[in-house]
PDB file of N, CA and C in Angstrom:
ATOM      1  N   UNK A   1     -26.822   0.105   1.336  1.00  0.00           N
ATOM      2  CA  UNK A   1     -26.560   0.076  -0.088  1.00  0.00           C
ATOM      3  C   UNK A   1     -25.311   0.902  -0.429  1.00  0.00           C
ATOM      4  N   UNK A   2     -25.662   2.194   0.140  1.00  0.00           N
ATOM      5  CA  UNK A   2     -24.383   2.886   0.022  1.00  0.00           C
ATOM      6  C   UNK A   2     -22.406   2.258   0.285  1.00  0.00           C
ATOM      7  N   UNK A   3     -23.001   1.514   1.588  1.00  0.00           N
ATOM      8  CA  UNK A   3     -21.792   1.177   1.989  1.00  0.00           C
ATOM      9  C   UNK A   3     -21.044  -0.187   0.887  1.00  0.00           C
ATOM     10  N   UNK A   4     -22.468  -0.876   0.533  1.00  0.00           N
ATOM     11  CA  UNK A   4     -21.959  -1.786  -0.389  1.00  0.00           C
ATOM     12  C   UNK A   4     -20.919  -1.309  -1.665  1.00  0.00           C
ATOM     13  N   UNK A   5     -21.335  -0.258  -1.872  1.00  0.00           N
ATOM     14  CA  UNK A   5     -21.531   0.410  -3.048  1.00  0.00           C
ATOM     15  C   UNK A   5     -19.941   0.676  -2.651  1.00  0.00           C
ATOM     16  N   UNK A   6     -19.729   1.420  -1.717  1.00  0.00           N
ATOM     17  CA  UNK A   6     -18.147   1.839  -0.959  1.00  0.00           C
ATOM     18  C   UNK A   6     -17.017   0.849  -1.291  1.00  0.00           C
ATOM     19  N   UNK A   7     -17.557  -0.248  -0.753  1.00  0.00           N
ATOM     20  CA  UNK A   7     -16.650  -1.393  -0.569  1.00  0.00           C
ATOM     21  C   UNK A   7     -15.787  -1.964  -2.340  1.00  0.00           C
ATOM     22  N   UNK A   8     -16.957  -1.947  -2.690  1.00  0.00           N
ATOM     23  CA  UNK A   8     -17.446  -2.505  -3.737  1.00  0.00           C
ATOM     24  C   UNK A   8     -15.296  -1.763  -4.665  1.00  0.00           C
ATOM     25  N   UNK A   9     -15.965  -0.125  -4.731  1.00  0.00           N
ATOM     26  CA  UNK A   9     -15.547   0.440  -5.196  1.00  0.00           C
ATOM     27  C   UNK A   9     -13.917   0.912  -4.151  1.00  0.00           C
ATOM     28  N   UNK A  10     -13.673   0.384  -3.105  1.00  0.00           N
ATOM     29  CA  UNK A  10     -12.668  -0.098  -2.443  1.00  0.00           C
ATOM     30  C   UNK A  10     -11.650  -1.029  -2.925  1.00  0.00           C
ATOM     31  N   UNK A  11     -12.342  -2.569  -3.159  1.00  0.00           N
ATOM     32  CA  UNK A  11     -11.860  -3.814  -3.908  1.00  0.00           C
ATOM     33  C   UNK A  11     -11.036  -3.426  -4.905  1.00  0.00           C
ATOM     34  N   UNK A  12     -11.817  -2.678  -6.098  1.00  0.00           N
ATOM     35  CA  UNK A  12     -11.404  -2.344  -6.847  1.00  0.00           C
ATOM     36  C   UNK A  12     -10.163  -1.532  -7.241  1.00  0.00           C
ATOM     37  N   UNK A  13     -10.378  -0.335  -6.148  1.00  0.00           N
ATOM     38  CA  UNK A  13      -8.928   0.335  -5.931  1.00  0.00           C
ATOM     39  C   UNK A  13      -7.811  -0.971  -5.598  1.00  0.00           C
ATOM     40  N   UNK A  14      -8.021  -1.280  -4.744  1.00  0.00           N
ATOM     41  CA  UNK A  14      -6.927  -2.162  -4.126  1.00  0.00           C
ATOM     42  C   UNK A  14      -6.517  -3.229  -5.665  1.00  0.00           C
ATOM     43  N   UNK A  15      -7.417  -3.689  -6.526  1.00  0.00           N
ATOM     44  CA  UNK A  15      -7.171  -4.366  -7.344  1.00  0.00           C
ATOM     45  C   UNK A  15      -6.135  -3.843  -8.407  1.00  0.00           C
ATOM     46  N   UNK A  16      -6.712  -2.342  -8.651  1.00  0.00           N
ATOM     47  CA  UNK A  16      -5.573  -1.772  -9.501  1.00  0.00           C
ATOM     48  C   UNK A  16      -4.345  -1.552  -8.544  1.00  0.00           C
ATOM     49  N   UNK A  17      -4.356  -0.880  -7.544  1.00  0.00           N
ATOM     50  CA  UNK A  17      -3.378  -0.323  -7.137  1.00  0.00           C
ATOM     51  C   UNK A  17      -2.106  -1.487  -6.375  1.00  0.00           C
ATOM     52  N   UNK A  18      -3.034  -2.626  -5.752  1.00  0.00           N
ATOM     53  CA  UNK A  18      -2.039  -3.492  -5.453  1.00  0.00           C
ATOM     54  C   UNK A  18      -1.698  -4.687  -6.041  1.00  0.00           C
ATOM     55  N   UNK A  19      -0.865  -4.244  -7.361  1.00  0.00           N
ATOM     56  CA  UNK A  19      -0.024  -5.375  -8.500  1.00  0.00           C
ATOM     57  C   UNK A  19       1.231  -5.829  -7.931  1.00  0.00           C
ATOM     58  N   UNK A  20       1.833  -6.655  -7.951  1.00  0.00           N
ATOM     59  CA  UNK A  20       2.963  -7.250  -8.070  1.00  0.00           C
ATOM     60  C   UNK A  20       3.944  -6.001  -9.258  1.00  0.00           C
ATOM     61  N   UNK A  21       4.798  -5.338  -8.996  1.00  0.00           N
ATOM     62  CA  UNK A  21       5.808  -4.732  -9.733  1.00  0.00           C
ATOM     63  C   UNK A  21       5.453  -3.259  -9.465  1.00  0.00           C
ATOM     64  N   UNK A  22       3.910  -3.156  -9.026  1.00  0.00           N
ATOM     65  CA  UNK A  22       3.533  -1.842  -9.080  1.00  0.00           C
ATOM     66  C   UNK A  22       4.002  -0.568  -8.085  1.00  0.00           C
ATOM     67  N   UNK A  23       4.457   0.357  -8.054  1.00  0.00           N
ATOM     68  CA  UNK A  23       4.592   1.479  -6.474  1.00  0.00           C
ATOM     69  C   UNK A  23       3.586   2.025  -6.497  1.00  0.00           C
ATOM     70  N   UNK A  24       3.947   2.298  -5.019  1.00  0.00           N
ATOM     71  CA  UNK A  24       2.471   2.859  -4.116  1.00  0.00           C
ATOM     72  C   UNK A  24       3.282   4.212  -3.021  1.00  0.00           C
ATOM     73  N   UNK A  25       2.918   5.138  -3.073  1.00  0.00           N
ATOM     74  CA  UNK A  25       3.314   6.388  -2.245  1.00  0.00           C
ATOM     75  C   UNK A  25       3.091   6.001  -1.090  1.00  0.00           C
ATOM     76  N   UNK A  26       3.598   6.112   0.299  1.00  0.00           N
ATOM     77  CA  UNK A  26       3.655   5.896   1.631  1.00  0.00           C
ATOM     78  C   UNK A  26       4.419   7.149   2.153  1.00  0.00           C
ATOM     79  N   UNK A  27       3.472   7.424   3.284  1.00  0.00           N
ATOM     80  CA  UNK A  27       4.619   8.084   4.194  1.00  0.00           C
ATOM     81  C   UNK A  27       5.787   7.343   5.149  1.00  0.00           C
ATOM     82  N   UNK A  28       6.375   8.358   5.219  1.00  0.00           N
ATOM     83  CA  UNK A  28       7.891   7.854   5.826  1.00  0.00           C
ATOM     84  C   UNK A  28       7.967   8.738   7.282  1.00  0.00           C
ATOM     85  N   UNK A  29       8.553   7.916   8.146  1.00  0.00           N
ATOM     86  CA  UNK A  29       8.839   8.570   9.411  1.00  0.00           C
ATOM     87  C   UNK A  29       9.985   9.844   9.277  1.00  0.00           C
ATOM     88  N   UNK A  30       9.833  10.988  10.103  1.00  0.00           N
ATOM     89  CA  UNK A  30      10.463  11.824   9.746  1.00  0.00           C
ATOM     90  C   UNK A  30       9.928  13.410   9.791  1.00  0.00           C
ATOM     91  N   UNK A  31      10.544  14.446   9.551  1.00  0.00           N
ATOM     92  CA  UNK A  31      10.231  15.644   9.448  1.00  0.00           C
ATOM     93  C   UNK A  31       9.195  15.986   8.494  1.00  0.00           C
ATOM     94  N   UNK A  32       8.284  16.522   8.272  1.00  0.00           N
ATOM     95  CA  UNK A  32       7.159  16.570   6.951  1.00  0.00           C
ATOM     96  C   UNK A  32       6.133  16.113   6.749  1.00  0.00           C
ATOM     97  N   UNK A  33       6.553  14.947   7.113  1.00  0.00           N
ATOM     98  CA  UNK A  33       5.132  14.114   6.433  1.00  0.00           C
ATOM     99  C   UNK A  33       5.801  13.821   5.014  1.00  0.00           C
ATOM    100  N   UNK A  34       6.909  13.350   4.747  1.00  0.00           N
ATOM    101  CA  UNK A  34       7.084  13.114   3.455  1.00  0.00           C
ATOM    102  C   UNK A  34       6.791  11.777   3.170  1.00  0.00           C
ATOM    103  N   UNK A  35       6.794  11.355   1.458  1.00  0.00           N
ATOM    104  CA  UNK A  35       6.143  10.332   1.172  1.00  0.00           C
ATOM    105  C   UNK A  35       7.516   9.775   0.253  1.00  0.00           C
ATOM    106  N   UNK A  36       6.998   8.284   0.438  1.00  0.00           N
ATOM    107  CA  UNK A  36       8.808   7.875  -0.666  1.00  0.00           C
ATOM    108  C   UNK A  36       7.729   6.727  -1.817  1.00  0.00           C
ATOM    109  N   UNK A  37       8.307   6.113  -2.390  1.00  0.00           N
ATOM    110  CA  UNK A  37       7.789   5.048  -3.490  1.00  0.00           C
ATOM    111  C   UNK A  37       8.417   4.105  -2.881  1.00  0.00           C
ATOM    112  N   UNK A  38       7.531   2.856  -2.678  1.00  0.00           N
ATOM    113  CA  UNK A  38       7.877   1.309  -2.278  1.00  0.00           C
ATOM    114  C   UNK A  38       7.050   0.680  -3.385  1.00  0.00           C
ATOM    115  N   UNK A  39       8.142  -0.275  -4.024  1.00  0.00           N
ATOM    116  CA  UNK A  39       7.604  -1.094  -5.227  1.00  0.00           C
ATOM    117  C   UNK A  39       6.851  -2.479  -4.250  1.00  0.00           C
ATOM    118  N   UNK A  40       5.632  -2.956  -4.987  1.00  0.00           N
ATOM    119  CA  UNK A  40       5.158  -4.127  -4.425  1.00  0.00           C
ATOM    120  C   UNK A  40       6.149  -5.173  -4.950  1.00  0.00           C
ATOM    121  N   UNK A  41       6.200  -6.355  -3.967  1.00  0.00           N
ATOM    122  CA  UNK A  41       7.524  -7.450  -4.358  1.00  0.00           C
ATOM    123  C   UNK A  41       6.037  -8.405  -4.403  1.00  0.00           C
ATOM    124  N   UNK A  42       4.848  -8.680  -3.933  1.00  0.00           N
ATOM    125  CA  UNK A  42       4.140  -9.636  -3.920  1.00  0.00           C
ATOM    126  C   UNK A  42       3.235  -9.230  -3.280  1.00  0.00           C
ATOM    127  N   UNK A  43       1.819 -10.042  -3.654  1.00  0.00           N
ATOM    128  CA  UNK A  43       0.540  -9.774  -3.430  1.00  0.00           C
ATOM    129  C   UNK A  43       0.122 -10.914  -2.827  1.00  0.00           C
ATOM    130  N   UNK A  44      -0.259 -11.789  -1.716  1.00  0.00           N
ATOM    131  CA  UNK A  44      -0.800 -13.460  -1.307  1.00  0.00           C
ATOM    132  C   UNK A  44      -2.170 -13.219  -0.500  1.00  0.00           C
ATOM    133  N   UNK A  45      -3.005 -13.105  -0.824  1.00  0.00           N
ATOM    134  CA  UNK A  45      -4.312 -13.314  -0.202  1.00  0.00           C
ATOM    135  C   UNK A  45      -4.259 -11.569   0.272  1.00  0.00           C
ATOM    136  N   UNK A  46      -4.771 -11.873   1.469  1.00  0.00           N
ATOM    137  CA  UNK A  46      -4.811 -10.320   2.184  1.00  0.00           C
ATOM    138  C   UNK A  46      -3.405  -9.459   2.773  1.00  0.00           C
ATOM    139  N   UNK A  47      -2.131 -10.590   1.710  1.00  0.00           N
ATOM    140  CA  UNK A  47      -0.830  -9.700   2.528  1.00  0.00           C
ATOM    141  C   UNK A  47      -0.449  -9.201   1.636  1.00  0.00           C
ATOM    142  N   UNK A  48       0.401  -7.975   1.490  1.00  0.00           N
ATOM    143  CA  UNK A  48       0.894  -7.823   0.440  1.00  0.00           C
ATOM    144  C   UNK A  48       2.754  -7.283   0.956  1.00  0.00           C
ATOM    145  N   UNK A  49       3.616  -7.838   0.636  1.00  0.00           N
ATOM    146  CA  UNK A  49       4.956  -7.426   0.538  1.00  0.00           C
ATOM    147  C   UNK A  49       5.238  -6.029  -0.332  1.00  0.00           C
ATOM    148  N   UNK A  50       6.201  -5.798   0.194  1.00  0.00           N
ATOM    149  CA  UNK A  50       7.022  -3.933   0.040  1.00  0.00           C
ATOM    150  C   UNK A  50       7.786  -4.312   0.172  1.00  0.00           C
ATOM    151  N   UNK A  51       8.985  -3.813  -0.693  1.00  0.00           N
ATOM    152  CA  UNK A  51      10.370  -3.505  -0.629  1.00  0.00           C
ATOM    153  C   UNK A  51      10.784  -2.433  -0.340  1.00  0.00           C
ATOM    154  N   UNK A  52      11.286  -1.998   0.575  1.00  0.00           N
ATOM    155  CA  UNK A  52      12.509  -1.301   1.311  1.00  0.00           C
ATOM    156  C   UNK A  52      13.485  -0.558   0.356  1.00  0.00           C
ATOM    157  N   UNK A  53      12.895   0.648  -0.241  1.00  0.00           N
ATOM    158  CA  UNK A  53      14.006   0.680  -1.147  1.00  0.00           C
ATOM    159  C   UNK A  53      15.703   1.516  -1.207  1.00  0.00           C
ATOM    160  N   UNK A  54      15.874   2.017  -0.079  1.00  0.00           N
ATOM    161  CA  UNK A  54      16.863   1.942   0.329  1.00  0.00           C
ATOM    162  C   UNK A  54      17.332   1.399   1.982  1.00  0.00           C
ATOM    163  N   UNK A  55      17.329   0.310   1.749  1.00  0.00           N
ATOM    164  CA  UNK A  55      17.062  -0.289   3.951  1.00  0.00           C
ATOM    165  C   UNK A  55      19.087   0.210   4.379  1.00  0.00           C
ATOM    166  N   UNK A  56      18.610   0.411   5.447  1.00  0.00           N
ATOM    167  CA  UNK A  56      19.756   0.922   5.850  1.00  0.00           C
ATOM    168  C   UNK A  56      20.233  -0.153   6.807  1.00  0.00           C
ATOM    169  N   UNK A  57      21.832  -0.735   7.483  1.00  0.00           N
ATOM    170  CA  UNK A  57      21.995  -2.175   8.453  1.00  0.00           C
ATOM    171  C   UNK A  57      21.492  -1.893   9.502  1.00  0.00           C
ATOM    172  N   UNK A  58      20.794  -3.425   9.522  1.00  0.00           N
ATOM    173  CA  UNK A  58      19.642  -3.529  10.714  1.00  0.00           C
ATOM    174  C   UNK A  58      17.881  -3.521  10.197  1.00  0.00           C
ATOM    175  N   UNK A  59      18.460  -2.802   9.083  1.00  0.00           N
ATOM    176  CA  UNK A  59      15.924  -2.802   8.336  1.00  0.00           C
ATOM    177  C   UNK A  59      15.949  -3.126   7.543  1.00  0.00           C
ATOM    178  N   UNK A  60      14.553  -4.168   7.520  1.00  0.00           N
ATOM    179  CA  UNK A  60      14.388  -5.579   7.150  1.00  0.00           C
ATOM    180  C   UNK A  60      14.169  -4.972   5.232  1.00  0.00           C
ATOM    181  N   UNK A  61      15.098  -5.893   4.213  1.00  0.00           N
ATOM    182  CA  UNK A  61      14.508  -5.545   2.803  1.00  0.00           C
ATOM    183  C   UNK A  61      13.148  -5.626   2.766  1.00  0.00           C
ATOM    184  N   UNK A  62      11.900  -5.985   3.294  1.00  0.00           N
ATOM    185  CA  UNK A  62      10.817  -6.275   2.711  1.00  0.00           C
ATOM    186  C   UNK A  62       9.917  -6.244   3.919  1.00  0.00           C
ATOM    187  N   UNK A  63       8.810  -5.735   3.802  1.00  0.00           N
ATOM    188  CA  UNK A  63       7.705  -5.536   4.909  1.00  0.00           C
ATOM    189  C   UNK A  63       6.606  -5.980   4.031  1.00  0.00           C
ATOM    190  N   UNK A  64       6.052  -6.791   5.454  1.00  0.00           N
ATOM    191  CA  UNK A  64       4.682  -7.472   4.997  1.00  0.00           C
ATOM    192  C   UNK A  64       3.928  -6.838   5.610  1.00  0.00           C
ATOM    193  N   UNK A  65       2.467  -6.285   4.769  1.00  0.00           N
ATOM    194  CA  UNK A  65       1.243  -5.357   5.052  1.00  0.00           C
ATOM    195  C   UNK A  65      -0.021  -6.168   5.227  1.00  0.00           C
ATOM    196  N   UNK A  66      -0.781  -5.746   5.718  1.00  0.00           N
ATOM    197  CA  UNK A  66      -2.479  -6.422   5.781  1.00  0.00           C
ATOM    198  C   UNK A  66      -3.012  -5.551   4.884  1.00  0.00           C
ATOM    199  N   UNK A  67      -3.591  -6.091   3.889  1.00  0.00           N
ATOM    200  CA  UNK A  67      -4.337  -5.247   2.739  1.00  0.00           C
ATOM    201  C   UNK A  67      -5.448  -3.638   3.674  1.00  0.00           C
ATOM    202  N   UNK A  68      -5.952  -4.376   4.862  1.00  0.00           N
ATOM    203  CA  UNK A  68      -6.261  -3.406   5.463  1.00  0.00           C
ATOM    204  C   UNK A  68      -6.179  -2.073   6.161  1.00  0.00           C
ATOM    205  N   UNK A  69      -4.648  -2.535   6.108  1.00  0.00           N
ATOM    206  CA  UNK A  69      -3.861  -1.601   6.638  1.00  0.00           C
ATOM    207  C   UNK A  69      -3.741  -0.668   5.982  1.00  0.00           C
ATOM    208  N   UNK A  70      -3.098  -0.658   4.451  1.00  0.00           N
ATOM    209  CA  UNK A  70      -3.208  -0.274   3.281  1.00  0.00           C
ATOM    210  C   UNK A  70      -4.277   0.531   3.032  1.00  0.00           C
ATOM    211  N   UNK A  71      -5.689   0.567   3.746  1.00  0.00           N
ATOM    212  CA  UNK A  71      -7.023   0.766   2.874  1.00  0.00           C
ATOM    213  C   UNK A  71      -6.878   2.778   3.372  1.00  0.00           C
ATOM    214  N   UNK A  72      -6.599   3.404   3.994  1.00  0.00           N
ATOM    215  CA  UNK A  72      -6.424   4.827   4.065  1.00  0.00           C
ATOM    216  C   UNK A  72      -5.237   5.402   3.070  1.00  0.00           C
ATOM    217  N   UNK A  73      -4.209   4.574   2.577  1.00  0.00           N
ATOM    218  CA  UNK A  73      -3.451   5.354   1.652  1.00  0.00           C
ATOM    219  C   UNK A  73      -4.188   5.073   0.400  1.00  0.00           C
ATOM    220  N   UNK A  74      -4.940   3.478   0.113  1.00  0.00           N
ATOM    221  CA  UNK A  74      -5.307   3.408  -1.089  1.00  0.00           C
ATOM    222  C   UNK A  74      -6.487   4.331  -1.222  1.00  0.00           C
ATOM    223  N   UNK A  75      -7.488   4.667  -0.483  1.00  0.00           N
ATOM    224  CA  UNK A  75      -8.704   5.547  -0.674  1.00  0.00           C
ATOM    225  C   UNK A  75      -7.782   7.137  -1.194  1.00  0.00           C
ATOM    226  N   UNK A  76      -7.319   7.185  -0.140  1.00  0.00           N
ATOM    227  CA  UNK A  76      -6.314   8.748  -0.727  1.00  0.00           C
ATOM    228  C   UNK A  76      -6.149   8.702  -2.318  1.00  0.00           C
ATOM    229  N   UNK A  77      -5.184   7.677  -2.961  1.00  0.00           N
ATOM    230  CA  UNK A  77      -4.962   7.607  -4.043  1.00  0.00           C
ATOM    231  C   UNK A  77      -6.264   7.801  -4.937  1.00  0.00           C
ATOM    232  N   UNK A  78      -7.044   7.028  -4.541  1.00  0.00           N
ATOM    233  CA  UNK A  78      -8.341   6.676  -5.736  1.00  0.00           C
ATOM    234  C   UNK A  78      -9.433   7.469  -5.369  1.00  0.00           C
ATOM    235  N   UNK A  79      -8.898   8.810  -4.495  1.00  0.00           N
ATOM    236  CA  UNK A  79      -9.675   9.609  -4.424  1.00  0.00           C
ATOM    237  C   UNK A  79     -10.962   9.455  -3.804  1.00  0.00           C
ATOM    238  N   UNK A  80     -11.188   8.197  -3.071  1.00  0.00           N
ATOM    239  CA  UNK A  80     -12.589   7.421  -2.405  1.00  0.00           C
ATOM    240  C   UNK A  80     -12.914   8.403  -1.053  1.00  0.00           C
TER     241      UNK A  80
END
């Protein structure tokens, strides 16, 4: 029940947090552990696109995610 209850309240994060136009905090490779803002470019079933917001020549404008992948920064955010 509990876990239902988890999930449940998982979906939901992901519903607010992964909009089309919306940013989402990520860490970035590098010294720190620092975190940058990537705006969502698109949401399609379980993928969701990121933009690159400063790509340097050679890295790709836009990375495609598995919503799952996603699910440890979104719990962070929504406090789960």
């Amino acid at each position: 029940m509990a876990q239902k209850v988890g999930q449940k309240a998982m979906n939901m994060a992901q519903k607010q947090l992964l909009k089309r136009g919306a940013k989402i905090s990520m860490p970035t490779q590098g010294p720190g552990n620092q975190e940058q803002e990537f705006e969502i470019d698109d949401v399609k079933g379980d993928e969701v696109v990121i933009k690159n917001p400063k790509p340097k020549p050679g890295e790709p404008l836009k990375t495609v995610y598995n919503k799952k992948d996603l699910d440890p920064i979104i719990k962070q955010k929504a406090g789960l």
